[in-house]
N, C-alpha and C. Protein backbone atom coordinates (compact mmCIF):
# COMPACT_ATOMS: atom_id res chain seq x y z
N UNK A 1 0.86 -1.18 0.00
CA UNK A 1 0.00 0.00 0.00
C UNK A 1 0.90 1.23 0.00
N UNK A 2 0.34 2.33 -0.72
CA UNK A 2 1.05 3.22 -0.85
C UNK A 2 0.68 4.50 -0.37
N UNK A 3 0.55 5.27 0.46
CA UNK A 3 -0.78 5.65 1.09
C UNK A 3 0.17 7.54 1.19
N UNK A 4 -1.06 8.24 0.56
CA UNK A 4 -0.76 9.42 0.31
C UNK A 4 -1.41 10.97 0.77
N UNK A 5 -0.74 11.74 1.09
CA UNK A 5 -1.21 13.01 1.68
C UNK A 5 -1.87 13.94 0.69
N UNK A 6 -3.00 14.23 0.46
CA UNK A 6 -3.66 15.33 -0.45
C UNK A 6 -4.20 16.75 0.32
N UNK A 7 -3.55 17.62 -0.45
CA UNK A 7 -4.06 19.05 0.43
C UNK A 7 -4.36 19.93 -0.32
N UNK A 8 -5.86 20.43 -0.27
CA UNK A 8 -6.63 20.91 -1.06
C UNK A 8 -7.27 22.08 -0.82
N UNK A 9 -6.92 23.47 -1.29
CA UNK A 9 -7.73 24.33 -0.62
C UNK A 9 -8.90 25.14 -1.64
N UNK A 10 -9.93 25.03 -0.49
CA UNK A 10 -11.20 25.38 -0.49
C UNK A 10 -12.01 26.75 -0.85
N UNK A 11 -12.66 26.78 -1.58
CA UNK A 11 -13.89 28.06 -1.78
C UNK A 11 -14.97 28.28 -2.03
N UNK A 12 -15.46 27.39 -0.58
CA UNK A 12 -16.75 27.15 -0.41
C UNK A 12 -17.69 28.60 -0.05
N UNK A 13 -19.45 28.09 0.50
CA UNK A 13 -19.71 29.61 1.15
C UNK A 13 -19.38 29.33 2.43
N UNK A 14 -18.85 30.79 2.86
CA UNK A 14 -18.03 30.90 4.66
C UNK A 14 -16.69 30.99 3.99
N UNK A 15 -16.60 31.19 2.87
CA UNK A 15 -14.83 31.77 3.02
C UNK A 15 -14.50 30.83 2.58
N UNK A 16 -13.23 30.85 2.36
CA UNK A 16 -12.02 29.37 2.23
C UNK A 16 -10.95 29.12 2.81
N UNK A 17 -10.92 27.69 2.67
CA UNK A 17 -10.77 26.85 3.87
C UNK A 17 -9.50 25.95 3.11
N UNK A 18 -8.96 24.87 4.06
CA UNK A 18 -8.17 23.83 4.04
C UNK A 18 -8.61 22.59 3.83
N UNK A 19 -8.77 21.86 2.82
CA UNK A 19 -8.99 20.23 3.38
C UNK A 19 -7.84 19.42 3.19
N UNK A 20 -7.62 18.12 4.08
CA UNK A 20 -6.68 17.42 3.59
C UNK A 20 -7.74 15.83 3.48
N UNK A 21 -6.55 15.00 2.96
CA UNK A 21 -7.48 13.74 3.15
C UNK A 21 -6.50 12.76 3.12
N UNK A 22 -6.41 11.40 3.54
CA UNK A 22 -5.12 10.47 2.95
C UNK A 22 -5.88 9.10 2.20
N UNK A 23 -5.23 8.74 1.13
CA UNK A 23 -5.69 7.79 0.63
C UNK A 23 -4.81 7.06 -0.14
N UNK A 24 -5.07 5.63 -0.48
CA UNK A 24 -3.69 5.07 -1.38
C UNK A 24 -3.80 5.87 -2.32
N UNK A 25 -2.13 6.21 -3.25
CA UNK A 25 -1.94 6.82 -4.33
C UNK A 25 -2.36 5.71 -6.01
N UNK A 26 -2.14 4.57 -5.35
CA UNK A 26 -2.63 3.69 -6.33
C UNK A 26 -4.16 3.02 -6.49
N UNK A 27 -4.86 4.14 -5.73
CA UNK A 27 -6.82 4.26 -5.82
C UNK A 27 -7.36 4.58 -7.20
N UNK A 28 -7.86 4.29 -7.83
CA UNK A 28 -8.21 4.98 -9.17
C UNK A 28 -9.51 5.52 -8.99
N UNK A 29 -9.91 5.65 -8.04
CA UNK A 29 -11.14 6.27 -7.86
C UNK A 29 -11.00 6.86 -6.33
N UNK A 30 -10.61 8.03 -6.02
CA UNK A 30 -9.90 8.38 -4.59
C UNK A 30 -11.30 9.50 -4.32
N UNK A 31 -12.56 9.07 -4.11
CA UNK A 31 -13.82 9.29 -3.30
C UNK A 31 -13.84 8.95 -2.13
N UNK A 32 -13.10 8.07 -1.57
CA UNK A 32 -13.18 6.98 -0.22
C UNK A 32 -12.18 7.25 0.57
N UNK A 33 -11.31 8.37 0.80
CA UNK A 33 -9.93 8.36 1.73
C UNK A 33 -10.15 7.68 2.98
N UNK A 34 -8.97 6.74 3.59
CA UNK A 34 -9.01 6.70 4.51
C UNK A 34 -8.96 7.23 5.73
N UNK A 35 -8.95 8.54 5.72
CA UNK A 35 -8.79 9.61 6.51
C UNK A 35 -9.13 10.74 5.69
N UNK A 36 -9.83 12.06 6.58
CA UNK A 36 -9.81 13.73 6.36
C UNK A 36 -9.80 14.50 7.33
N UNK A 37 -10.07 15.20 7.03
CA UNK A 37 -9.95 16.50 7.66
C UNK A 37 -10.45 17.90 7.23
N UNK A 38 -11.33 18.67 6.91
CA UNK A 38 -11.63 19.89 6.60
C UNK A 38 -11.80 21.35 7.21
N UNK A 39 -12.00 21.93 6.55
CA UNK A 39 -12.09 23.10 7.64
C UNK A 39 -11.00 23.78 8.30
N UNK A 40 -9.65 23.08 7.90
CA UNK A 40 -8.58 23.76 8.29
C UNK A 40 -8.48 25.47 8.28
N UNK A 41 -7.66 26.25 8.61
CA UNK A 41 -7.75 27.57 8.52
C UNK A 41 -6.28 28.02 7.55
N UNK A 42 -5.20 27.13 8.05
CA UNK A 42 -4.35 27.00 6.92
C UNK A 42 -3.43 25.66 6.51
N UNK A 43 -2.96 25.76 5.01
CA UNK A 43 -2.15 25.23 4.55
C UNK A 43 -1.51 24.22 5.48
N UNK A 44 -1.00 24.93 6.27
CA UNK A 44 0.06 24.52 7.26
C UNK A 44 -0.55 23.37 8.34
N UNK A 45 -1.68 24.09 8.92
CA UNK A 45 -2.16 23.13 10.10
C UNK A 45 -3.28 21.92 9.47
N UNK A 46 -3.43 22.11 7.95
CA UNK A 46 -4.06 21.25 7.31
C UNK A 46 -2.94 20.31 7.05
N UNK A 47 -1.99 20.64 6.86
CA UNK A 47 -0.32 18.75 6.44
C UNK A 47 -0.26 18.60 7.36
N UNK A 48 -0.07 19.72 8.89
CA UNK A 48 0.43 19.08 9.82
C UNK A 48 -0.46 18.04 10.62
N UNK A 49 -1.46 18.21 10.28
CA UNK A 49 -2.77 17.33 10.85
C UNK A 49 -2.65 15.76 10.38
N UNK A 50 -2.16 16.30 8.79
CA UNK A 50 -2.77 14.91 7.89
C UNK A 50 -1.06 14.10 8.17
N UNK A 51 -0.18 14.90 8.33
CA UNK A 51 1.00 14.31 8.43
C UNK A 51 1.41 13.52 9.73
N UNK A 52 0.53 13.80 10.78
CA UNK A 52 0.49 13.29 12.09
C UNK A 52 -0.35 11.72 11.91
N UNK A 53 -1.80 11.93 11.25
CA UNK A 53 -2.51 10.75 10.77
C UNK A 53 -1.36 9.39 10.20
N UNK A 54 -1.27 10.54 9.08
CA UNK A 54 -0.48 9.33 8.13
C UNK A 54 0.35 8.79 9.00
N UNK A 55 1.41 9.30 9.92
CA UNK A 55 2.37 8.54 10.89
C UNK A 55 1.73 7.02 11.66
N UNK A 56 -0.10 7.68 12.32
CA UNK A 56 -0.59 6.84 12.94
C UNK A 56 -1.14 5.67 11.85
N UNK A 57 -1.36 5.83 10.51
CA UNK A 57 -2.19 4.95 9.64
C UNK A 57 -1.13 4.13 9.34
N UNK A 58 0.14 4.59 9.13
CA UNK A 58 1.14 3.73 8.91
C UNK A 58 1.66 2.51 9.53
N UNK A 59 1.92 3.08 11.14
CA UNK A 59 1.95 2.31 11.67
C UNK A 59 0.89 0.75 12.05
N UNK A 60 -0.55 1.26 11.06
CA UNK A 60 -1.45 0.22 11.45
C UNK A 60 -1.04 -1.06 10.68
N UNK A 61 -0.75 -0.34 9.18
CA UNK A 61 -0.67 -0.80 7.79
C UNK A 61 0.98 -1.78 8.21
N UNK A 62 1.95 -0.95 9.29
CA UNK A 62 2.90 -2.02 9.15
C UNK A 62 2.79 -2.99 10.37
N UNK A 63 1.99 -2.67 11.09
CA UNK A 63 1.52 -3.91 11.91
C UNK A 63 0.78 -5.08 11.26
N UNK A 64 0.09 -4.63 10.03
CA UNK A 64 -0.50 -5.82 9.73
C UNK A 64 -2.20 -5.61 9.51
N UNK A 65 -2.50 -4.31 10.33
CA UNK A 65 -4.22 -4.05 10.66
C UNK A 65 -4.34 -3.82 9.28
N UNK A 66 -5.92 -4.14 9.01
CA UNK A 66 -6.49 -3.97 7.49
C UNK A 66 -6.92 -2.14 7.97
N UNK A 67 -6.61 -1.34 7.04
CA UNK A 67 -6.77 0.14 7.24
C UNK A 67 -8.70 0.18 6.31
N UNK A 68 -9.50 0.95 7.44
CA UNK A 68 -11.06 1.15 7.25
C UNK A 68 -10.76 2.30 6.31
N UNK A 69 -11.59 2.10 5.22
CA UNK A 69 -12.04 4.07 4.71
C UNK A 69 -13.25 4.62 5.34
N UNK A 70 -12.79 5.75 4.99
CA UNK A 70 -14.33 6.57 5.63
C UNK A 70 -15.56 6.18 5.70
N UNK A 71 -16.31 5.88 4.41
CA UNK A 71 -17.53 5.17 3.86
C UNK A 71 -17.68 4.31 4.83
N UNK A 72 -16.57 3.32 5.18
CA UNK A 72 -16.41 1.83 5.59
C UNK A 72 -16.73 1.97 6.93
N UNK A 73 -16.61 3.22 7.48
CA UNK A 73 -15.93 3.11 9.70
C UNK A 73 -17.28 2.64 9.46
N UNK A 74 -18.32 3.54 9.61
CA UNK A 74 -19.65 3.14 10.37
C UNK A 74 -20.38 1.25 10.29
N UNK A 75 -19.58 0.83 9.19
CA UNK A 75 -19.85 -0.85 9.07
C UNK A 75 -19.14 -1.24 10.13
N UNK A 76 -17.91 -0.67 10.58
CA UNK A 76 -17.01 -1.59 11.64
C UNK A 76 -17.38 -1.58 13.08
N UNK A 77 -17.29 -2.34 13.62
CA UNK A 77 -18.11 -2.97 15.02
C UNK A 77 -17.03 -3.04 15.95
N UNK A 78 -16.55 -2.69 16.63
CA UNK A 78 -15.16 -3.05 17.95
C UNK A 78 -15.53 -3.60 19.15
């Protein structure tokens, strides 16, 4: 898995904004990130957010855990 940081900024109504999201880079359809984040205020605290994630998603992915997408959490049961 190859799992990648996207940071995207926004110009919605209310101004504009930050989103980030992480998802494999080898998705061909990247609707489903396994992680986001929106609403950031900047650039900055939008990577540093997603760059903290990705550290924690990584570590799941090299333990072995199957990584949920977004769509997916609310199916998963703990």
């Amino acid at each position: 898995m190859n799992l990648r940081v996207r940071v995207v900024r926004c110009a919605c109504t209310g101004g504009h904004h930050w989103y980030a999201d992480i998802d494999d880079a080898d998705d061909s359809q990247p609707d489903d990130p396994f992680w986001f984040v929106d609403g950031c205020p900047t650039q900055s605290r939008a990577l540093e957010t997603a760059c903290a994630q990705l550290q924690l998603l990584s570590g799941e992915a090299i333990s072995g855990r199957q990584l949920t997408r977004v769509q997916e959490a609310h199916l998963v049961h703990v």
